[in-house]
C-alpha atoms as a PDB file:
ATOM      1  CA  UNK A   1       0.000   0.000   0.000  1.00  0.00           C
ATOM      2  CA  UNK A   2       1.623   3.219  -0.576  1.00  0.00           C
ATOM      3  CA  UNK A   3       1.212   5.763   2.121  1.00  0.00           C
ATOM      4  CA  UNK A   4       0.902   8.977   1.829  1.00  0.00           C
ATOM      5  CA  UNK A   5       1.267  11.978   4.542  1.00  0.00           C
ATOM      6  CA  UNK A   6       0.165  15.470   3.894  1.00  0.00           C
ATOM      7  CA  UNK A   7       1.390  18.265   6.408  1.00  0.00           C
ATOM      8  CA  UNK A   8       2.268  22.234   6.760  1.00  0.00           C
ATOM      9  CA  UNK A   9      -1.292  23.289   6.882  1.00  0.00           C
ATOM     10  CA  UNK A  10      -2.529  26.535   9.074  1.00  0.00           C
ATOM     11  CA  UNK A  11      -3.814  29.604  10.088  1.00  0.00           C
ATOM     12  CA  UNK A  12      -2.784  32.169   7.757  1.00  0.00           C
ATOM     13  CA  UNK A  13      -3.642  35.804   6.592  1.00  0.00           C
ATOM     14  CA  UNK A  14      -4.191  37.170   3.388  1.00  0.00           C
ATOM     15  CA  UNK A  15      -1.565  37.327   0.874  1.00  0.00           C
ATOM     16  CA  UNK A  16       1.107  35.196   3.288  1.00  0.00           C
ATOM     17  CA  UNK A  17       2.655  32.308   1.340  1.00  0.00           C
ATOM     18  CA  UNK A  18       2.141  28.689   3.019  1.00  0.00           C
ATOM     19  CA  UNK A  19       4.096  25.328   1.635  1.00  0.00           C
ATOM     20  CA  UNK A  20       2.322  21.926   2.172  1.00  0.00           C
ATOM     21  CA  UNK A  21       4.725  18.828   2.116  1.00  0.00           C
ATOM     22  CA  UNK A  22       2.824  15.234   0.385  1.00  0.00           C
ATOM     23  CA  UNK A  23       5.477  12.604   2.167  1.00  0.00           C
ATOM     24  CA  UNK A  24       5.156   9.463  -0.110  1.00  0.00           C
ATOM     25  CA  UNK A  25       6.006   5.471   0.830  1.00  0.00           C
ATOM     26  CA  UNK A  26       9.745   5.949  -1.714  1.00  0.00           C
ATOM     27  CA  UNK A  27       8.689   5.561  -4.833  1.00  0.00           C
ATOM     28  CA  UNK A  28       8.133   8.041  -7.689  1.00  0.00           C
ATOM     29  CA  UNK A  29       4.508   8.436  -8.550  1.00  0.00           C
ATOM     30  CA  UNK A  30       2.665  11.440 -10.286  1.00  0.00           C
ATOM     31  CA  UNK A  31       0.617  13.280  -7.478  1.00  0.00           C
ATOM     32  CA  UNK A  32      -1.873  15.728  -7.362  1.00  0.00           C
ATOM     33  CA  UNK A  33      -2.938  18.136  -5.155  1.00  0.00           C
ATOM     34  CA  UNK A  34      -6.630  18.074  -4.270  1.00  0.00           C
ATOM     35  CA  UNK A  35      -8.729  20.440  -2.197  1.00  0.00           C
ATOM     36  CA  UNK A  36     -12.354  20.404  -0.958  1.00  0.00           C
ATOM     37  CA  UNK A  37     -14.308  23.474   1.087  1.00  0.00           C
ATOM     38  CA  UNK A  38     -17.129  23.049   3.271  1.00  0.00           C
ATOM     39  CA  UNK A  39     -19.877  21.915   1.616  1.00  0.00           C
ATOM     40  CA  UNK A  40     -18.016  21.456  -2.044  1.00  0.00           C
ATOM     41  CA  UNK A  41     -16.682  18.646  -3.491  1.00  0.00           C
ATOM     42  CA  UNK A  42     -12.744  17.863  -4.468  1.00  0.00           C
ATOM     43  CA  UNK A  43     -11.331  20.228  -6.490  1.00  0.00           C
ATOM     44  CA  UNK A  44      -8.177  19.787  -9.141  1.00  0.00           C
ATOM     45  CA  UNK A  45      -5.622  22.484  -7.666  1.00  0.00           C
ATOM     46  CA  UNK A  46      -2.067  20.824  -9.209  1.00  0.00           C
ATOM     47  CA  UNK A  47      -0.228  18.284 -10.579  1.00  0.00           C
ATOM     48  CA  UNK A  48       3.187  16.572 -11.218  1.00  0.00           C
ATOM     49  CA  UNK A  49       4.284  13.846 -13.269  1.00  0.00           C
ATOM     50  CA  UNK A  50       6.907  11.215 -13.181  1.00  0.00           C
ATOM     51  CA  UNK A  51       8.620  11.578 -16.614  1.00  0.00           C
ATOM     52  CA  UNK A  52       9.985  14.979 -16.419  1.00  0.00           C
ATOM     53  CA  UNK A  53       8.204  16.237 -13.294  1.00  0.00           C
ATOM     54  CA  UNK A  54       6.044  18.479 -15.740  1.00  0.00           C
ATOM     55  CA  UNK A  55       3.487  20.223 -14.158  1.00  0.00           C
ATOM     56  CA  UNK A  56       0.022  21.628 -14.503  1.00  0.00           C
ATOM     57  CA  UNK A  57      -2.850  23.670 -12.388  1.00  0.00           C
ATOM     58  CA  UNK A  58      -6.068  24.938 -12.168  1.00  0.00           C
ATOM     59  CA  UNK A  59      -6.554  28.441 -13.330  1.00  0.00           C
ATOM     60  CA  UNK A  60      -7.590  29.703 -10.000  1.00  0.00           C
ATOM     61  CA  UNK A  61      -4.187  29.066  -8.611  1.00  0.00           C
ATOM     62  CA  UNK A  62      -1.850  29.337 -11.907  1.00  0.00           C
ATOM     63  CA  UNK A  63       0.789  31.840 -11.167  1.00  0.00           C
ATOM     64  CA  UNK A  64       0.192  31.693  -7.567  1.00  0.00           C
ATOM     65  CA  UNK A  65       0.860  27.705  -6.686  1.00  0.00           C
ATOM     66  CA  UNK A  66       3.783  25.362  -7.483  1.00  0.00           C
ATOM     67  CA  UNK A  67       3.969  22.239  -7.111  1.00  0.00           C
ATOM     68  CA  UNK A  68       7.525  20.244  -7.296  1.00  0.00           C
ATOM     69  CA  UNK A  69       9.486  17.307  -6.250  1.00  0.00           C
ATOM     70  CA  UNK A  70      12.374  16.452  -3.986  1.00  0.00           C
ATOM     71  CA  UNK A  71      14.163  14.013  -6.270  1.00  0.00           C
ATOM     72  CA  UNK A  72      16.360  12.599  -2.895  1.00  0.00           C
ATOM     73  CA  UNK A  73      13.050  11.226  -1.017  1.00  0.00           C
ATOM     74  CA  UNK A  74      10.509  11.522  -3.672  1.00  0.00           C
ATOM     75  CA  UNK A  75       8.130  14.531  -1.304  1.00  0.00           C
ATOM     76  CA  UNK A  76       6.155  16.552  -3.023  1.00  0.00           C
ATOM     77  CA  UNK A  77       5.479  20.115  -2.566  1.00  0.00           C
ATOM     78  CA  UNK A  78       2.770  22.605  -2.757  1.00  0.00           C
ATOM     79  CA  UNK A  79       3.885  26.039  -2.495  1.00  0.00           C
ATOM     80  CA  UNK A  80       0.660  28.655  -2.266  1.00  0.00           C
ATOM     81  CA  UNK A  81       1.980  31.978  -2.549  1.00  0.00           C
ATOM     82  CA  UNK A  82      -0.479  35.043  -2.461  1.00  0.00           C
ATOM     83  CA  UNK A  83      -3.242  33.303  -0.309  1.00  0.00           C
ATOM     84  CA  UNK A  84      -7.085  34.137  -0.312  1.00  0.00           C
ATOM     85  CA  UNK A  85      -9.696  33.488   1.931  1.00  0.00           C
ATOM     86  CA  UNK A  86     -11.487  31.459  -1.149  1.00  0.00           C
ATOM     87  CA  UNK A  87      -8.196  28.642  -0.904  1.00  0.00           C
ATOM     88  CA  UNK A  88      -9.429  27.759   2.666  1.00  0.00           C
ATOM     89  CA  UNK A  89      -9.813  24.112   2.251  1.00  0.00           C
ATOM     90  CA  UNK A  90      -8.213  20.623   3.263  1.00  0.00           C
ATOM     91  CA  UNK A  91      -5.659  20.335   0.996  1.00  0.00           C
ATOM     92  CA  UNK A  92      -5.265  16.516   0.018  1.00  0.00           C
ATOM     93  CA  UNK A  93      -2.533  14.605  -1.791  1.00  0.00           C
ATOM     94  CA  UNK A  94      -2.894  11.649  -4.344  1.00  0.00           C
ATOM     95  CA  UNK A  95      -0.341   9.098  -5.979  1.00  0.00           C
ATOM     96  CA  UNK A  96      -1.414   7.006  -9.625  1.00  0.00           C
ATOM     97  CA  UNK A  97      -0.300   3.911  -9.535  1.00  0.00           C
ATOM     98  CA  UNK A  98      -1.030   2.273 -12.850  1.00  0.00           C
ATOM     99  CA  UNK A  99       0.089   2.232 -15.888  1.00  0.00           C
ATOM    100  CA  UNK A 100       0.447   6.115 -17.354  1.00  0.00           C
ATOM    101  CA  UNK A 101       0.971   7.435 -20.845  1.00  0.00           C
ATOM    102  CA  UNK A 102       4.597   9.445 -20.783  1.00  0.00           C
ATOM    103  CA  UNK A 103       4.193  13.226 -20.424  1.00  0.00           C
ATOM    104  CA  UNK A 104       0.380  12.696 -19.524  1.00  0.00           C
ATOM    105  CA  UNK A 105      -0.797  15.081 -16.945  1.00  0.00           C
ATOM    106  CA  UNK A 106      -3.710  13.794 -14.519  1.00  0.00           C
ATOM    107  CA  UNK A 107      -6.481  16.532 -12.708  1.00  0.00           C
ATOM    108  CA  UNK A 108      -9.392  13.946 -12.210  1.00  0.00           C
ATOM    109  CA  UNK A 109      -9.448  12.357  -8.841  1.00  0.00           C
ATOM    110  CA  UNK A 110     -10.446   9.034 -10.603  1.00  0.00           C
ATOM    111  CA  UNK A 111      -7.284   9.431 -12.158  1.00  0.00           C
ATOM    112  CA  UNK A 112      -5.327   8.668  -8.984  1.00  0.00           C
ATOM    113  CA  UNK A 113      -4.906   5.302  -6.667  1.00  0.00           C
ATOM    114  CA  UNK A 114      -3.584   6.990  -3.192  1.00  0.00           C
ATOM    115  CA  UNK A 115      -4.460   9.427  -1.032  1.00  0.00           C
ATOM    116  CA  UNK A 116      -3.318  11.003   2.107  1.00  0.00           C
ATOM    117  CA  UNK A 117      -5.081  11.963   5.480  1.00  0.00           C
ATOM    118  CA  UNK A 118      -5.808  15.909   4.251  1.00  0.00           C
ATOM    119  CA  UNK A 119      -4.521  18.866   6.011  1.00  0.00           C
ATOM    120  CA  UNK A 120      -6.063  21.911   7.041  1.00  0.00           C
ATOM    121  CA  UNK A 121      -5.494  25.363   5.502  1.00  0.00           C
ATOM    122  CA  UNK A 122      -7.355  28.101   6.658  1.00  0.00           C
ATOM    123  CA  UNK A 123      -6.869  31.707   4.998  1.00  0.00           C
ATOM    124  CA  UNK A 124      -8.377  34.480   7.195  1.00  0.00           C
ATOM    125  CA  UNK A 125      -7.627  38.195   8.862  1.00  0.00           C
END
């Protein structure tokens, strides 16, 4: 089973930047980030793949998020730069594991195997 461990979620105010770690079991999967509000369902945010850590993400973070890869121990990052109160969400973390087309990118949650525990983030003055 391959675990995966989300962390670095908070309190933060407007505008502040906030970096979420996605600890994986070792191996090299693509991941996603995933986020869901009160009351709404999952939402795409970002991905990574595991051919040339290519990247994609939703247009209401694009230019504000990144997501990237620690190549030593295979965590993931989510860095949220310029927060709003409208990213308040648990952020969530998913690995595919099956077989993937090289230099596909994946933003459905169907499209992943994996997922970690969620962790809070919480954008308010």
């Amino acid at each position: 089973q391959v675990q995966l461990v989300e962390s670095g979620g908070g309190l933060v105010q407007p505008g502040m930047p906030l970096r979420l770690s996605c600890a994986t079991s070792g191996r090299r999967y693509p991941v996603g980030w995933f986020r869901q509000a009160p009351g709404n369902g999952r939402e795409f945010v970002a991905a990574i793949n595991n051919y040339e850590d290519s990247t994609y993400y939703a247009d209401s973070v694009k230019g504000r998020f990144a997501i990237s890869r620690d190549n030593a121990d295979n965590t993931v990052y989510l860095r949220m730069n310029s927060l709003k109160p409208e990213d308040t969400a648990v952020y969530y973390c998913a690995a595919r594991d099956r077989p993937s087309f090289l230099g596909d990118i994946y933003i459905d949650s169907s499209d992943y195997d994996y997922w970690g525990q969620g962790t809070q983030v919480t954008v308010s003055s």
